[in-house]
C-alpha atoms as a PDB file:
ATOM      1  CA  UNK A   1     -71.828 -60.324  40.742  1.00  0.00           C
ATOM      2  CA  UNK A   2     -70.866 -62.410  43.600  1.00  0.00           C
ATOM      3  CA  UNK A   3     -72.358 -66.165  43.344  1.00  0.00           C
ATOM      4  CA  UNK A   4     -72.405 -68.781  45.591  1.00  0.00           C
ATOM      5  CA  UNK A   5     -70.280 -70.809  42.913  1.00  0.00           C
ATOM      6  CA  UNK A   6     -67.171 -68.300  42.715  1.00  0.00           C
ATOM      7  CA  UNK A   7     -67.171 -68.417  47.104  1.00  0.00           C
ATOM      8  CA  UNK A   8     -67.358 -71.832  47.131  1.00  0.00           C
ATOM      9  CA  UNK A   9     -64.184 -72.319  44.166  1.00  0.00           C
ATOM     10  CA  UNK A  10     -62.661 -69.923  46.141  1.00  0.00           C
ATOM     11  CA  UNK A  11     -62.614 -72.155  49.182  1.00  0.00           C
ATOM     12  CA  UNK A  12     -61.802 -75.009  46.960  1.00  0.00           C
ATOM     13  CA  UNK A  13     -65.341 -76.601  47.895  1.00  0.00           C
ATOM     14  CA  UNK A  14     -68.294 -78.026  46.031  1.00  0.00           C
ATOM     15  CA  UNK A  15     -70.772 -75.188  46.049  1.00  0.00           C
ATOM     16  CA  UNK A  16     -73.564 -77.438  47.521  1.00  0.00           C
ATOM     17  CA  UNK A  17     -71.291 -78.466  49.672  1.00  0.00           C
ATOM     18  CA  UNK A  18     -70.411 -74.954  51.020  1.00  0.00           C
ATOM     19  CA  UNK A  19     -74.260 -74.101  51.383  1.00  0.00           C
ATOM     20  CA  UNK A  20     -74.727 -77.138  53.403  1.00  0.00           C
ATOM     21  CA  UNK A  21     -71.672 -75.758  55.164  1.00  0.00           C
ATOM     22  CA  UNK A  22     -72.765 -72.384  55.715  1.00  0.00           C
ATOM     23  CA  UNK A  23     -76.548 -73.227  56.439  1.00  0.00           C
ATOM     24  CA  UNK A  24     -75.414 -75.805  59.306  1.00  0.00           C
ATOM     25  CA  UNK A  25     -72.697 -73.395  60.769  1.00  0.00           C
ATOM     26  CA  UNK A  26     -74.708 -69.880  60.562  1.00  0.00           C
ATOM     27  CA  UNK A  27     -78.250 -70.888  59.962  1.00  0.00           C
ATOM     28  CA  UNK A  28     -78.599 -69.062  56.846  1.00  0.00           C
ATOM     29  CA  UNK A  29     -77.972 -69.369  53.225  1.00  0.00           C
ATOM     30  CA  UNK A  30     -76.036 -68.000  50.757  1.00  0.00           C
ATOM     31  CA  UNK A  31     -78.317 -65.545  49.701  1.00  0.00           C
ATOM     32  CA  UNK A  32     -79.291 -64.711  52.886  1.00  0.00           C
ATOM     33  CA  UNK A  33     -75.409 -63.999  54.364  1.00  0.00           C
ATOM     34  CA  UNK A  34     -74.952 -61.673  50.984  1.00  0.00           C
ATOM     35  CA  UNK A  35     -78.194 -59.496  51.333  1.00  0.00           C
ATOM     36  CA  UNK A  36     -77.419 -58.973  55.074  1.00  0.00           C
ATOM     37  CA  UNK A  37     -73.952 -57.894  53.896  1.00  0.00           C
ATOM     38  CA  UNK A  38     -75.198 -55.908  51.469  1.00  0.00           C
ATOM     39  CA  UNK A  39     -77.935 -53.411  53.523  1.00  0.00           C
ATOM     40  CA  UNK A  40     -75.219 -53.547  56.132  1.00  0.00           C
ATOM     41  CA  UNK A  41     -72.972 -51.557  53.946  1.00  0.00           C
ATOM     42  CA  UNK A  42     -75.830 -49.936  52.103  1.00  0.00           C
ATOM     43  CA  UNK A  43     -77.231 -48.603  55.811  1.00  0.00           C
ATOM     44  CA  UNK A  44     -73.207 -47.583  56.460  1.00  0.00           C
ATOM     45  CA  UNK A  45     -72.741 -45.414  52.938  1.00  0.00           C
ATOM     46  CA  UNK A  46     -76.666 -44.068  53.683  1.00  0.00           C
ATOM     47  CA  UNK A  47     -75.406 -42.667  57.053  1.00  0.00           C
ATOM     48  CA  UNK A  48     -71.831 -42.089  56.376  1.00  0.00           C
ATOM     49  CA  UNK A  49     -72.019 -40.774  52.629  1.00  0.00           C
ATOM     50  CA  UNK A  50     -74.001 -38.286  50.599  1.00  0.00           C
ATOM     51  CA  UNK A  51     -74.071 -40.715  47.536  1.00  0.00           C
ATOM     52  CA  UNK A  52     -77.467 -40.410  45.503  1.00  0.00           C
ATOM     53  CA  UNK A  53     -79.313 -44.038  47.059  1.00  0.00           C
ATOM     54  CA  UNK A  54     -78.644 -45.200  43.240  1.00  0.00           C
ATOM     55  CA  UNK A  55     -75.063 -45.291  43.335  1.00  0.00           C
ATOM     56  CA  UNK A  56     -75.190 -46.811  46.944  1.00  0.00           C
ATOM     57  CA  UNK A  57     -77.306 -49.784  45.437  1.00  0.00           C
ATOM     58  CA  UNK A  58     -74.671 -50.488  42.609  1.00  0.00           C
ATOM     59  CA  UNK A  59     -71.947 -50.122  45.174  1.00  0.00           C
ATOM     60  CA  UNK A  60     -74.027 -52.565  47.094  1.00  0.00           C
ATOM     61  CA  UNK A  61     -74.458 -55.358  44.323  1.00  0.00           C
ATOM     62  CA  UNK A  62     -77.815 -53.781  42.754  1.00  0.00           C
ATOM     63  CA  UNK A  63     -78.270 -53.117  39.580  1.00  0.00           C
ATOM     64  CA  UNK A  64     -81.590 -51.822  39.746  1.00  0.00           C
ATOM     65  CA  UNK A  65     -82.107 -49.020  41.915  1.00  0.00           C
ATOM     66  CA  UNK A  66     -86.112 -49.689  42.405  1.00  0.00           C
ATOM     67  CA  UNK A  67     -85.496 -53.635  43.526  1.00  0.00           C
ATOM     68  CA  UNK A  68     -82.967 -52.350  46.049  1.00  0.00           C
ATOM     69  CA  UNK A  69     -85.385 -49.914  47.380  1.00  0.00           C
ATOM     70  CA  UNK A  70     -87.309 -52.371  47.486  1.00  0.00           C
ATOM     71  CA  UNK A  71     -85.434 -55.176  49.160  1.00  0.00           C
ATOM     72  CA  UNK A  72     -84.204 -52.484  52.029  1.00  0.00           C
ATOM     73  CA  UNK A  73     -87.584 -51.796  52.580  1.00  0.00           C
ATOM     74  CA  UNK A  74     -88.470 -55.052  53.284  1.00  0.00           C
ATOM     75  CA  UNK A  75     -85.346 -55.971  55.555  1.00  0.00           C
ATOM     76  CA  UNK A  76     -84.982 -52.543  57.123  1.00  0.00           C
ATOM     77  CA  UNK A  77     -88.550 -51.465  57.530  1.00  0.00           C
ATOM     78  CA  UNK A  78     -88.157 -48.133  56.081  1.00  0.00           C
ATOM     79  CA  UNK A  79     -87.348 -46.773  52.040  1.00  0.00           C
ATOM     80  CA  UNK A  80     -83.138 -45.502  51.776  1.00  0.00           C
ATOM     81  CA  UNK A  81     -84.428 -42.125  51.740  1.00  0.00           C
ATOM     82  CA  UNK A  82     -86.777 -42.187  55.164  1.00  0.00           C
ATOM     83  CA  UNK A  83     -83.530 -44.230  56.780  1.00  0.00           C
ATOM     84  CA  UNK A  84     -81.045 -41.359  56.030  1.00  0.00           C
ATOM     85  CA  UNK A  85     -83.549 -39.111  56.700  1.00  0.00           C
ATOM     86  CA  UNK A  86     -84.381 -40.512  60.304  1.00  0.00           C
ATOM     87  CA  UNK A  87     -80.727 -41.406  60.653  1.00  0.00           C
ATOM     88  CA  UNK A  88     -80.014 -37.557  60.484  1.00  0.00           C
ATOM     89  CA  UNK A  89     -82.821 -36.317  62.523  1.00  0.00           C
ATOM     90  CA  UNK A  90     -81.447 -38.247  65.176  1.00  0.00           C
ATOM     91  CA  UNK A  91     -78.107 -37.260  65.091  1.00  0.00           C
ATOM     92  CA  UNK A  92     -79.471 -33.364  66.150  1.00  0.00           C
END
């Protein structure tokens, strides 16, 4: 699991610090940056793979299959399934 504490040792920072740094230069937080990251890949392997939607939301950081559904949802407007499904319709 990837944690705003690891990043910021890794960059040899204070971790509230590095939010403060990452909120003032990108306007969003932590969290924010690594969910973005995450249905970025997760729309990539949805497209790009055949993967069953739970292995593309461990690959992704999720553990639980439901909360990712859930979360893409949200962000993405549509479920994994009606995104790969629309994805390929609109390839034909």
């Amino acid at each position: 699991m990837l944690r705003l504490e690891d990043v910021a040792a890794y960059v040899d920072r204070n971790p509230s610090y590095f939010s403060h740094l990452l909120i003032t230069k990108t306007g969003s937080s932590f969290t924010e940056l690594l969910t973005a990251s995450r249905m970025k890949e997760a729309k990539r392997l949805l497209i790009e793979t055949n993967k069953p939607i739970k292995e593309i939301s461990i690959l992704v950081g999720y553990q639980n299959a439901n909360y990712f559904s859930r979360m893409f949802k949200e962000l993405i407007g549509k479920s994994p399934r009606e995104f790969r499904l629309n994805k390929v319709d609109e390839d034909d």
